[in-house]
N, C-alpha and C. Protein backbone atom coordinates (compact mmCIF):
# COMPACT_ATOMS: atom_id res chain seq x y z
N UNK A 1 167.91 142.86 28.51
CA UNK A 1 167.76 141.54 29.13
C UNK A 1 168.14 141.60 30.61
N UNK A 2 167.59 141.07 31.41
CA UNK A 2 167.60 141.33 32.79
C UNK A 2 168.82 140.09 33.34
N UNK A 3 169.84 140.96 34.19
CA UNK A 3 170.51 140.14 34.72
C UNK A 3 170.23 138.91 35.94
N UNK A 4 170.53 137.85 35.81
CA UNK A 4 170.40 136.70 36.35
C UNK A 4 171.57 137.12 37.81
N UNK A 5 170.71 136.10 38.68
CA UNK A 5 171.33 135.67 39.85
C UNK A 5 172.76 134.88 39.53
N UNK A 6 174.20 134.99 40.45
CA UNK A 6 175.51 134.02 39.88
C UNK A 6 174.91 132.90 40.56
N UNK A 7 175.78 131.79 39.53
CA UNK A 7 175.53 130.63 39.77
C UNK A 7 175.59 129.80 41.51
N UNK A 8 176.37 130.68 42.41
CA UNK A 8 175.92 129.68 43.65
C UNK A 8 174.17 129.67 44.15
N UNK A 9 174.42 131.28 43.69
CA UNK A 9 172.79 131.48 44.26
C UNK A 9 171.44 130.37 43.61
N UNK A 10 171.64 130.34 41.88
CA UNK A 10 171.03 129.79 41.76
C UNK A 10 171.05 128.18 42.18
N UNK A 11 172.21 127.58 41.75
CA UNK A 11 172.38 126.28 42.29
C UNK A 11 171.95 125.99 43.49
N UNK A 12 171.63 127.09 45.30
CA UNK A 12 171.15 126.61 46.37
C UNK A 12 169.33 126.97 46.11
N UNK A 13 169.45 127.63 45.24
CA UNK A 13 167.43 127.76 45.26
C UNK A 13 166.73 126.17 44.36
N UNK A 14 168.28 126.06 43.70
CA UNK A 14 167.59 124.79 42.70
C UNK A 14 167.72 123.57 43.93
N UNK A 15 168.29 123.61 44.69
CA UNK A 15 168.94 122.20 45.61
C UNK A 15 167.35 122.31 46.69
N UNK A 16 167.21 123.94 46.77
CA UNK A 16 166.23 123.59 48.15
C UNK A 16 164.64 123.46 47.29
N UNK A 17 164.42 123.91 45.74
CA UNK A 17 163.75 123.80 45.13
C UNK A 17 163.11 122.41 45.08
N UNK A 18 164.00 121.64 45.23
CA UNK A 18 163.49 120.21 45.38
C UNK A 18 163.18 119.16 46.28
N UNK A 19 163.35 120.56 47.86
CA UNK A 19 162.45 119.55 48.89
C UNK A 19 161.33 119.56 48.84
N UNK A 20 161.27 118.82 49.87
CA UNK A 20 159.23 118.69 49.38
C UNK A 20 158.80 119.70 50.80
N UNK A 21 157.45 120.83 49.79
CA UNK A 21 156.95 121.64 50.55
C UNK A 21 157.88 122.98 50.42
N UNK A 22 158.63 123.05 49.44
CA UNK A 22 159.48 124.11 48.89
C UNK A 22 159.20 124.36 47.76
N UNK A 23 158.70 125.82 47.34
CA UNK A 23 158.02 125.73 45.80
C UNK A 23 159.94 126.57 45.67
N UNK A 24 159.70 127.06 44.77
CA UNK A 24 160.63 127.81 43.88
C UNK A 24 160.76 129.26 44.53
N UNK A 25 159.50 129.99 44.73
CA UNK A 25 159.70 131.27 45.42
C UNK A 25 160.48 131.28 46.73
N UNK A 26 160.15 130.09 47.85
CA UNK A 26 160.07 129.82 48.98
C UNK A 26 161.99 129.70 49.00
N UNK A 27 162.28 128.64 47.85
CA UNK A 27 163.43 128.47 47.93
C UNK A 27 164.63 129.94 48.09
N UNK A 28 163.51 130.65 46.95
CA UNK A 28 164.44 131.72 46.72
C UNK A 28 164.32 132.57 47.81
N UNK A 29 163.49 132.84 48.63
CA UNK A 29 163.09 133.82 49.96
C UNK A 29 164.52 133.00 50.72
N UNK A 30 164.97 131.76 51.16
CA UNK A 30 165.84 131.30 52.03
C UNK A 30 166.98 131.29 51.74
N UNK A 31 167.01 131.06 50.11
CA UNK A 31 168.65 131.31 49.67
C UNK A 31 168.94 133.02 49.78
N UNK A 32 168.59 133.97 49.76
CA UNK A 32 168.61 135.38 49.96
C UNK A 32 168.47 135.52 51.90
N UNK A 33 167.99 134.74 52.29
CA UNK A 33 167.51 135.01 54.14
C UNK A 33 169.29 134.30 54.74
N UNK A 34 169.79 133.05 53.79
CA UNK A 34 170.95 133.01 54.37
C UNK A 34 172.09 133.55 53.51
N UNK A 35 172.24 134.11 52.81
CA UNK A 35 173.15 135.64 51.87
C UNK A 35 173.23 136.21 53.00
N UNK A 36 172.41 136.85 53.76
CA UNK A 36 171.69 137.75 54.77
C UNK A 36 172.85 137.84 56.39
N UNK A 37 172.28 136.24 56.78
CA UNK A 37 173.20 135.73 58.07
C UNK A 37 174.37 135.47 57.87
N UNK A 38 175.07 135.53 59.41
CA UNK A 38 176.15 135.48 59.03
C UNK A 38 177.12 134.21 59.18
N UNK A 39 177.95 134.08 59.28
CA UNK A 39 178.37 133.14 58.59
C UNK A 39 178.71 131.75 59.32
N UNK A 40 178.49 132.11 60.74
CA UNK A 40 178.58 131.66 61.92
C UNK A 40 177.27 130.24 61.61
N UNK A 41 175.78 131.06 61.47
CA UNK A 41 174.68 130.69 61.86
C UNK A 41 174.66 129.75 60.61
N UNK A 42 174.95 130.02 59.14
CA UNK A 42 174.97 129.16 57.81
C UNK A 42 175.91 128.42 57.81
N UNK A 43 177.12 128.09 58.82
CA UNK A 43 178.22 126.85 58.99
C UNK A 43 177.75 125.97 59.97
N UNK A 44 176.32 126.59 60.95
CA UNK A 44 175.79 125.78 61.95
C UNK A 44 174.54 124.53 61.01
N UNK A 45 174.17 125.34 60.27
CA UNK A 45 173.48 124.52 59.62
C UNK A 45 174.09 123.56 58.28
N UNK A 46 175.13 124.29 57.91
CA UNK A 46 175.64 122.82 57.00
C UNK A 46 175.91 121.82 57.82
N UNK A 47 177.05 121.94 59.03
CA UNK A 47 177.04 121.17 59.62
C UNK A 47 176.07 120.21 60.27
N UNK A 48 174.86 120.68 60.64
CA UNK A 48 173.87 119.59 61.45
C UNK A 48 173.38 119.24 59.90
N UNK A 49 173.63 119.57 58.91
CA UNK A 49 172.89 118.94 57.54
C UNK A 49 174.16 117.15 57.08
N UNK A 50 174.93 117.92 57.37
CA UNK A 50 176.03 116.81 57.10
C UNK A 50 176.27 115.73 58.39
N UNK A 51 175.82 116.09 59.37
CA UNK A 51 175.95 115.52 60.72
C UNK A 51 174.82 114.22 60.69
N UNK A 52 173.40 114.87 59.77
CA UNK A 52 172.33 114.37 59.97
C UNK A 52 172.53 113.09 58.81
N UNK A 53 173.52 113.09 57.93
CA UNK A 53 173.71 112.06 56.90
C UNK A 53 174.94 110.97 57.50
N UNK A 54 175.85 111.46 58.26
CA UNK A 54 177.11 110.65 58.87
C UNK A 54 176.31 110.10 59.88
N UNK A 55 175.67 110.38 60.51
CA UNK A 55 175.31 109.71 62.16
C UNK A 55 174.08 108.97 62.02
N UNK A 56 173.22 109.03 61.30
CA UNK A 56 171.78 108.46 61.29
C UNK A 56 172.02 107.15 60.41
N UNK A 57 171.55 105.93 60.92
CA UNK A 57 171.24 105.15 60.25
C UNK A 57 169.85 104.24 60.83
N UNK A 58 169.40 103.48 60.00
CA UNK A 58 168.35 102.46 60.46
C UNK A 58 168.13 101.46 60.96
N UNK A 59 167.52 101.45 62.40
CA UNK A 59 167.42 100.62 62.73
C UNK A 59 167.44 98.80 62.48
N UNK A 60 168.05 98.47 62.93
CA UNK A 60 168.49 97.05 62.31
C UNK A 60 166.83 96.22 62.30
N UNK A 61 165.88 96.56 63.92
CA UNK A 61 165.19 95.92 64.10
C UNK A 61 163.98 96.35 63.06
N UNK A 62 163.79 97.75 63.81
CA UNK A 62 162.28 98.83 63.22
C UNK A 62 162.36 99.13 61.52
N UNK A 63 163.93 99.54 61.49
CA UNK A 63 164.22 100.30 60.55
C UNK A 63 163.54 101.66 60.97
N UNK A 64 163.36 102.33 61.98
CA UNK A 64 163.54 103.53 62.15
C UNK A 64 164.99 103.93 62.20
N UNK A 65 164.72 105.56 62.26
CA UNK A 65 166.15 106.18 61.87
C UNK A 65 166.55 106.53 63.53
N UNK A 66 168.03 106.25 63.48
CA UNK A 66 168.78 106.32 64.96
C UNK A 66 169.84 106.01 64.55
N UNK A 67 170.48 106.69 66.09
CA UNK A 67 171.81 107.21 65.67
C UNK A 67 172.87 105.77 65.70
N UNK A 68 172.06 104.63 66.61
CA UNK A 68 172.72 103.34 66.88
C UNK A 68 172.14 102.26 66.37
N UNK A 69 172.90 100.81 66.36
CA UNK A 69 172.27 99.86 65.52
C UNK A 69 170.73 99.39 66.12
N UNK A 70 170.66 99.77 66.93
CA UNK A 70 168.95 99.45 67.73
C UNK A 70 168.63 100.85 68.16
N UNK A 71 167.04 100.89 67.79
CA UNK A 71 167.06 102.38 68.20
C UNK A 71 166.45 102.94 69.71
N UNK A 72 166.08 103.62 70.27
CA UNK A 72 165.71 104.00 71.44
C UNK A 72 164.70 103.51 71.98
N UNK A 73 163.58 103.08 70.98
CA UNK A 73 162.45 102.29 71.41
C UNK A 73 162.48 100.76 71.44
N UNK A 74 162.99 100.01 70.25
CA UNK A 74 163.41 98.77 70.30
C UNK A 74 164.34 98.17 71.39
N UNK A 75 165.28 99.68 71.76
CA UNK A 75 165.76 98.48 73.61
C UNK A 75 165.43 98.80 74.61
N UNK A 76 164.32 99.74 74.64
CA UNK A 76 163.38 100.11 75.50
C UNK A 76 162.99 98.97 76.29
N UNK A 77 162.91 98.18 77.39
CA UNK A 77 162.33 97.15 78.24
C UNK A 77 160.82 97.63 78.62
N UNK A 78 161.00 98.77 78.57
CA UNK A 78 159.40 98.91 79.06
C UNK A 78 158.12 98.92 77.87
N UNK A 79 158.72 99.23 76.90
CA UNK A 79 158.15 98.86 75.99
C UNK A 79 157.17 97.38 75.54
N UNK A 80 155.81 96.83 75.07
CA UNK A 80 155.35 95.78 74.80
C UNK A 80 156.21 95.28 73.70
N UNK A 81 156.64 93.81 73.69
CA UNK A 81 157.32 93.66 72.70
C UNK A 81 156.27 92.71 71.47
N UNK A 82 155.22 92.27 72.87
CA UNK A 82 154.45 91.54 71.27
C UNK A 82 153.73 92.25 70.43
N UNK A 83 153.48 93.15 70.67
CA UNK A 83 152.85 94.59 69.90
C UNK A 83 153.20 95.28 69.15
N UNK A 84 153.18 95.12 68.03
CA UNK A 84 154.17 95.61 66.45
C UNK A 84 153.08 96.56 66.24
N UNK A 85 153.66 98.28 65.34
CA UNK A 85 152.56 99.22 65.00
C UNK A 85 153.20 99.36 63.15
N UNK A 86 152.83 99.09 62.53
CA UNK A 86 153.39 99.44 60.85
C UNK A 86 153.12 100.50 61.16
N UNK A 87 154.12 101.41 60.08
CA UNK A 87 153.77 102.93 59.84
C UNK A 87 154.59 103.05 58.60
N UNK A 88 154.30 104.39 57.45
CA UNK A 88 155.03 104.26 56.29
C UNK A 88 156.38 105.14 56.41
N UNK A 89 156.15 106.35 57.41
CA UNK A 89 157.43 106.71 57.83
C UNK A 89 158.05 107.56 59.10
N UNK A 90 159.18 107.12 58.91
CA UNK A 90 159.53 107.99 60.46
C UNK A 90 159.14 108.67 61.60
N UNK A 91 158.47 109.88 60.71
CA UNK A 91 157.43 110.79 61.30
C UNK A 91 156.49 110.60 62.20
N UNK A 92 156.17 109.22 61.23
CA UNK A 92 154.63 109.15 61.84
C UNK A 92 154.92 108.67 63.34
N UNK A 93 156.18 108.14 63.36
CA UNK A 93 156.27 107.72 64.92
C UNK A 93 156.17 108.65 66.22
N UNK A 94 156.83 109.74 65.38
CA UNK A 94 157.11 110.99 66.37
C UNK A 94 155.67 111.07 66.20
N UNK A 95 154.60 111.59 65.68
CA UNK A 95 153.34 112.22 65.84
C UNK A 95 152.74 111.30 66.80
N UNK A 96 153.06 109.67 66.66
CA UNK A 96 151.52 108.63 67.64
C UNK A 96 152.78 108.87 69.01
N UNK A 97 154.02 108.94 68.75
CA UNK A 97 154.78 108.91 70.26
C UNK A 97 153.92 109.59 71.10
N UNK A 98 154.23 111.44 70.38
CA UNK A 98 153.68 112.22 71.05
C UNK A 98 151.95 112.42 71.76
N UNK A 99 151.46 111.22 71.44
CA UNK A 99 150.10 111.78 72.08
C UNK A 99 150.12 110.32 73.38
N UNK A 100 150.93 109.71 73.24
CA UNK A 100 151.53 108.82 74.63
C UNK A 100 150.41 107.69 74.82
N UNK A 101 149.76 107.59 73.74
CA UNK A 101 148.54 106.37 73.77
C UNK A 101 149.35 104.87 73.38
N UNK A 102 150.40 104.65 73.08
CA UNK A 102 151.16 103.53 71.98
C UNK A 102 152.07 103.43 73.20
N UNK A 103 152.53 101.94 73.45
CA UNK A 103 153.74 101.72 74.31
C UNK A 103 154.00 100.27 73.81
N UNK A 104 153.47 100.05 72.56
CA UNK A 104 154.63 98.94 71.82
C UNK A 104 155.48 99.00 71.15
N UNK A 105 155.97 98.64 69.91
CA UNK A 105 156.99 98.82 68.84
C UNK A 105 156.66 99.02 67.90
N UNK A 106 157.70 99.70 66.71
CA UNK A 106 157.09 100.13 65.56
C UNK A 106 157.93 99.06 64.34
N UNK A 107 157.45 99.12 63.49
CA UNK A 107 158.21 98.79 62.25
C UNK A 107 157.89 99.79 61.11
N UNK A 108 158.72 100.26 60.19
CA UNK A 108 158.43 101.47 59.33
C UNK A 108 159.05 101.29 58.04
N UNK A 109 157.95 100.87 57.35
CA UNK A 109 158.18 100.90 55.83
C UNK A 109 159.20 101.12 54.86
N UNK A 110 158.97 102.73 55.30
CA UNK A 110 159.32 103.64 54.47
C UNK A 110 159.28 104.00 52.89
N UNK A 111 157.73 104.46 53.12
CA UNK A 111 156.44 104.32 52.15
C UNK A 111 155.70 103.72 51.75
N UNK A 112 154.57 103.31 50.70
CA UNK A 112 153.80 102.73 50.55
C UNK A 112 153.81 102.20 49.01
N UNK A 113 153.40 101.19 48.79
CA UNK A 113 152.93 100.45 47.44
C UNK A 113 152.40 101.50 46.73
N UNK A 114 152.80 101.95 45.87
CA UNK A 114 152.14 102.97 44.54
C UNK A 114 152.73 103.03 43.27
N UNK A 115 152.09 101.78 42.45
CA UNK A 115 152.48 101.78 41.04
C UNK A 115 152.15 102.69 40.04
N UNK A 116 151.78 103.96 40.54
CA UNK A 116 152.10 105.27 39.60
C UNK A 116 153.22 105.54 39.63
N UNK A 117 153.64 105.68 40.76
CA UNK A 117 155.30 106.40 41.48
C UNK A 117 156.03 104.89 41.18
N UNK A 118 156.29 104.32 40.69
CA UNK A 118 156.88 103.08 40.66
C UNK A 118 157.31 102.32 41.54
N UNK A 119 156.42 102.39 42.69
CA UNK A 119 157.40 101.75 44.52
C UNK A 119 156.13 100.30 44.40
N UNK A 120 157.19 99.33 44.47
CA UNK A 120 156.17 98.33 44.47
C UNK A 120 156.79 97.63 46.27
N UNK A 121 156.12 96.56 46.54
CA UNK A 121 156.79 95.94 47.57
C UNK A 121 158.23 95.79 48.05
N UNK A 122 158.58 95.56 47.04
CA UNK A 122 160.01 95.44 46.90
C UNK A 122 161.01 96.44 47.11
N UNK A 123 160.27 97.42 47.32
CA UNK A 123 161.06 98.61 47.36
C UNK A 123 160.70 99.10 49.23
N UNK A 124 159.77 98.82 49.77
CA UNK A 124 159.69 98.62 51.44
C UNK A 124 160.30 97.99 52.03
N UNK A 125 160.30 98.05 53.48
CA UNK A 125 160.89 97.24 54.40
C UNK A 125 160.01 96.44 54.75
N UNK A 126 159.62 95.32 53.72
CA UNK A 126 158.75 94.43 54.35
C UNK A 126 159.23 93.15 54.47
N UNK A 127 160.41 92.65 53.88
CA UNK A 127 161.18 91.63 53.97
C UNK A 127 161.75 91.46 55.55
N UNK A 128 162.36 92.79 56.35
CA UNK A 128 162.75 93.24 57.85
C UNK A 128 161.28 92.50 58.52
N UNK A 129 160.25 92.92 58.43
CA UNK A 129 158.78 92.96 58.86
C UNK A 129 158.53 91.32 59.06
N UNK A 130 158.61 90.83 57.69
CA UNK A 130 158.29 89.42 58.09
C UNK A 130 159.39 88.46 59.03
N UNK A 131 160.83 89.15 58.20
CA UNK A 131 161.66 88.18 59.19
C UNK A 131 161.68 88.48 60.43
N UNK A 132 161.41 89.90 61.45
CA UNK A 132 161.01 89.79 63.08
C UNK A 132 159.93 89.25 63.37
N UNK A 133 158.79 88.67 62.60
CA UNK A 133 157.76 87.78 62.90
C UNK A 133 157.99 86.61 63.31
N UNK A 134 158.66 85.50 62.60
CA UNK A 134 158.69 84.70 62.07
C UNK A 134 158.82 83.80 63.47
N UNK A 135 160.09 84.44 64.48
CA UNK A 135 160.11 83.52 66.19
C UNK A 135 158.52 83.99 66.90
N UNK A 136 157.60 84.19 66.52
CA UNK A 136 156.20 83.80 67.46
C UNK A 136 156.24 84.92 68.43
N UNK A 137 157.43 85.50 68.78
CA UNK A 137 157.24 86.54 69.83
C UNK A 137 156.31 87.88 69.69
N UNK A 138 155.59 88.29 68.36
CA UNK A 138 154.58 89.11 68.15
C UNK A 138 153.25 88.28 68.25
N UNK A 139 152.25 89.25 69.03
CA UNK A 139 151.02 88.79 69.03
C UNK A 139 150.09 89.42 67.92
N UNK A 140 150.42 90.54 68.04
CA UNK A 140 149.19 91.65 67.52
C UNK A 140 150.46 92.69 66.72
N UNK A 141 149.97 92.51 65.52
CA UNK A 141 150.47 93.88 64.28
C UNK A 141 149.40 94.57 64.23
N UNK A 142 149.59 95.96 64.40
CA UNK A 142 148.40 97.01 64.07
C UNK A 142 149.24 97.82 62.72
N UNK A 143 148.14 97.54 62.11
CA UNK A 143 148.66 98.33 60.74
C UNK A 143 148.11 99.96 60.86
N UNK A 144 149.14 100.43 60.25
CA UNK A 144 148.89 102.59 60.86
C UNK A 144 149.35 102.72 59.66
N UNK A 145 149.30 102.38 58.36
CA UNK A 145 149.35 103.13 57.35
C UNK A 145 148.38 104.08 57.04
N UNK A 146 148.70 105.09 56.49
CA UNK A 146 147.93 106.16 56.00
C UNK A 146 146.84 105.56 55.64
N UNK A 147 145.17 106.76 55.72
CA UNK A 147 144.45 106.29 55.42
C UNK A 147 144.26 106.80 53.81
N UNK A 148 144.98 106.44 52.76
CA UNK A 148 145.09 107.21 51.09
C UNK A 148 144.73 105.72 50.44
N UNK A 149 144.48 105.99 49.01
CA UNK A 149 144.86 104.61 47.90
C UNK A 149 146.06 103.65 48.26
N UNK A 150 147.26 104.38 48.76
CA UNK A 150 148.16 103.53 48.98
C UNK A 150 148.80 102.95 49.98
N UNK A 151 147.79 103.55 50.57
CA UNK A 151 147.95 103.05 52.21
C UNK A 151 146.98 102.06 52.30
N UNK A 152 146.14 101.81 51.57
CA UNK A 152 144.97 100.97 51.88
C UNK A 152 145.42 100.23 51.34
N UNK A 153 146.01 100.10 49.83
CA UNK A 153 146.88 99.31 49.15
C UNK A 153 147.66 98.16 49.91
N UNK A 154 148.80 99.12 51.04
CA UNK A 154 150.20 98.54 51.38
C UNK A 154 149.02 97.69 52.78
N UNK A 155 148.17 97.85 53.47
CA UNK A 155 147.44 97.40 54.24
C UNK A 155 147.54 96.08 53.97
N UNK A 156 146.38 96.30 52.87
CA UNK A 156 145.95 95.22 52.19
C UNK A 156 146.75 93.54 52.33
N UNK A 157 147.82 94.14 51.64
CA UNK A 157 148.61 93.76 50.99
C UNK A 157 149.74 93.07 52.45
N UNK A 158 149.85 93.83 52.99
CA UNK A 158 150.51 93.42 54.88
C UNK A 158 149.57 91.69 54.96
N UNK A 159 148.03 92.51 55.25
CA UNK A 159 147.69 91.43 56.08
C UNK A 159 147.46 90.34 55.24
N UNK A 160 147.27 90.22 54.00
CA UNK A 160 147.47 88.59 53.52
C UNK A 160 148.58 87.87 53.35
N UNK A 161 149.99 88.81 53.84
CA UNK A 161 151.23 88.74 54.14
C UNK A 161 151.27 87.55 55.55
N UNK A 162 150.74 88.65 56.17
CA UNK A 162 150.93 88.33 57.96
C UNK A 162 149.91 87.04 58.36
N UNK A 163 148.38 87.53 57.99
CA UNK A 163 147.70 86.35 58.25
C UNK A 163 147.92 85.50 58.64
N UNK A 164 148.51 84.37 57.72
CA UNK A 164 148.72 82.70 57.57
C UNK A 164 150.07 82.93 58.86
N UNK A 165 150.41 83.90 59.34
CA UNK A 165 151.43 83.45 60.68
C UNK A 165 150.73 83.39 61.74
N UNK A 166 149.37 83.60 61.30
CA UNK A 166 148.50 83.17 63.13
C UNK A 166 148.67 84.38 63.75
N UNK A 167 149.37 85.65 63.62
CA UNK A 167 149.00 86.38 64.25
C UNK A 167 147.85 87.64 63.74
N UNK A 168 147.43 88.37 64.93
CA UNK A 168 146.51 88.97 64.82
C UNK A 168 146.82 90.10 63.96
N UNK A 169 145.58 90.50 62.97
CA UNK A 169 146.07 91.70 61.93
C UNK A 169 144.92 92.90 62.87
N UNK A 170 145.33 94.09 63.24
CA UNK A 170 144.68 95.31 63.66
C UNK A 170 144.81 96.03 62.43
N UNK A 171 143.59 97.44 62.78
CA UNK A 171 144.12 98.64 61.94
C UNK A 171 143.37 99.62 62.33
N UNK A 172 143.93 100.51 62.78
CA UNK A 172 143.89 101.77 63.60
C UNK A 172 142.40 102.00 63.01
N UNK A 173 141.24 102.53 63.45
CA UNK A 173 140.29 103.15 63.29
C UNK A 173 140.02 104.21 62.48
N UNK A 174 138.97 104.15 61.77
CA UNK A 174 138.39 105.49 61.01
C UNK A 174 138.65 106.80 61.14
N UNK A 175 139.29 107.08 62.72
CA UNK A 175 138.96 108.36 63.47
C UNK A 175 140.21 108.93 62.14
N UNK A 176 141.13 108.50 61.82
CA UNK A 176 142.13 108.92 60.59
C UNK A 176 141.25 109.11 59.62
N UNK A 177 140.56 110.73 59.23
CA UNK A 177 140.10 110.72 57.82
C UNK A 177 140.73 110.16 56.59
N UNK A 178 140.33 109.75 55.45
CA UNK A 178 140.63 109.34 54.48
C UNK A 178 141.39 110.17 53.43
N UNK A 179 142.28 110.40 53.18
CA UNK A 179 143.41 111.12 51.92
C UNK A 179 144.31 111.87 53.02
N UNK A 180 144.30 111.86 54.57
CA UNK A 180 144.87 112.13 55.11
C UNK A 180 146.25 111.44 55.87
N UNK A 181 147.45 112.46 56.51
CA UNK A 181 148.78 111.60 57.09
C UNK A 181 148.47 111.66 58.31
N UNK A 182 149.17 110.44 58.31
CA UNK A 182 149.41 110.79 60.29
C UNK A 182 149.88 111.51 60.87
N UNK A 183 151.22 112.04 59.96
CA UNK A 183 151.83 113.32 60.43
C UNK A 183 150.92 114.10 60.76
N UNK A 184 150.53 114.50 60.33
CA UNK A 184 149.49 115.90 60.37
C UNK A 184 148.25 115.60 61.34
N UNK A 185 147.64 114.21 61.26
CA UNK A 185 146.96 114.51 62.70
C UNK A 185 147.13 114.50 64.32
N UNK A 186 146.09 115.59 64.85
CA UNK A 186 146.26 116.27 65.89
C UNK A 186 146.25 114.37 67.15
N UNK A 187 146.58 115.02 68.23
CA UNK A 187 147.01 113.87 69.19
C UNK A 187 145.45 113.49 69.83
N UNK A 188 144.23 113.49 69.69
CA UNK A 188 142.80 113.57 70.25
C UNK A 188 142.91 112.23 68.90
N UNK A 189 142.85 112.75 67.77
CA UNK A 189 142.26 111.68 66.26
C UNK A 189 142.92 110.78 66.56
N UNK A 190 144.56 110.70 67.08
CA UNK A 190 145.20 109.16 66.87
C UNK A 190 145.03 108.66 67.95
N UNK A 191 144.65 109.04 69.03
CA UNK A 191 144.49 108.22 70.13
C UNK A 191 143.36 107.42 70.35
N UNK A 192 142.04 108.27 69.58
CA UNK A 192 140.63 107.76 69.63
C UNK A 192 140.81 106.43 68.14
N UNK A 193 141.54 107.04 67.55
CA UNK A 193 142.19 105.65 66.24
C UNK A 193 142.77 104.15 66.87
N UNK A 194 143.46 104.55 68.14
CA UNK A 194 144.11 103.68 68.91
C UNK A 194 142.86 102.70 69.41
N UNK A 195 142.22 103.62 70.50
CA UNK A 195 141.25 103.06 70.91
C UNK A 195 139.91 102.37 70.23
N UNK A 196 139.90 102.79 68.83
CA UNK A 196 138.78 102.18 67.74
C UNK A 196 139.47 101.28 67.15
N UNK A 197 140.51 100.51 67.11
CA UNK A 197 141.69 99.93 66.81
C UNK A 197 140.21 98.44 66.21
N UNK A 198 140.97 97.99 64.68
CA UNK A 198 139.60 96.93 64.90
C UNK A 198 140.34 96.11 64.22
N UNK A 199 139.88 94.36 64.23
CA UNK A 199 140.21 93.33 63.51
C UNK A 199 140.55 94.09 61.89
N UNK A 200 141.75 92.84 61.69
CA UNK A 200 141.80 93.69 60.21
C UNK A 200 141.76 92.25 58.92
């Protein structure tokens, strides 16, 4: 019978086993790559792992993640303030930041309506969403949810939300193929998405 790995080893392949985009092999290639380093470089990373759970919290306004009760963009002045962008998470902010087409505000979910996975409304930040509406100071919500089932879903579902407040419902353009994230698209697709931006 072939001897097994001791239990720390296995316990960190099972812990990283369960991020997402970590199969089981992958886990085990990193739990053996930090066995490896030394001990310096694997106390640098617990630490920014534990750093990243004490210091981050969500934005009071966006509910993006930051290190303070408002985050970097929400007290931004230069920023448009009547210009709200939905998105389902974090990420996606960093990806539309980076292609420098967006200079309003975001609000961020943090995920989408999918009653397979059991996340219904109630489980989003959409309660945050309606109550920064509600003083008139937004003109235009552009909805940037993914273009998937459940992004079309949580869309949906936004603008017969938002509607009846008189303000305007957007939604980013086609140029976002369909079953695809925002994460992942390149800065040319979301900007021409920006600019195809249509009644919603």
């Amino acid at each position: 019978m072939p001897e097994l790995p001791s239990d720390p080893i296995n316990s960190l392949i099972k812990e990283l086993s369960s991020l997402p985009g970590i199969g089981p092999k992958s886990a085990q290639r990193i739990t053996y790559y930090l066995l490896r380093t030394n001990e310096t470089q694997v106390t640098a990373l617990a630490d920014a792992l534990i750093t990243l759970k004490k210091k981050t919290k969500l934005c009071r306004i966006c509910c993006n993640v930051s290190e303070n009760d408002i985050c970097s963009i929400c007290s931004n002045p230069n920023r448009n303030p009547t210009l709200v962008l939905i998105v389902e998470q974090p990420q996606d902010i960093v990806a539309i930041e980076h292609t420098g087409a967006y200079h309003g505000r975001y609000h961020v979910l943090h995920g989408s309506i999918s009653p397979t996975e059991g996340v219904g409304e109630n489980d989003l930040r959409i309660q945050e969403l309606l109550a920064r509406l509600q003083d008139g100071a937004v003109k235009e919500v552009v909805i940037g949810t993914n273009p998937t089932r459940e992004g079309e879903t949580t869309a949906l579902y936004l603008k017969k939300l938002i509607s009846p407040l008189g303000i305007k419902v957007t939604r980013l353009a086609r140029g976002l193929p369909f079953g695809s994230e925002l994460e992942y698209a390149d800065d040319t697709t979301i900007s021409n998405a920006f600019e195809g931006r249509q009644d919603f």
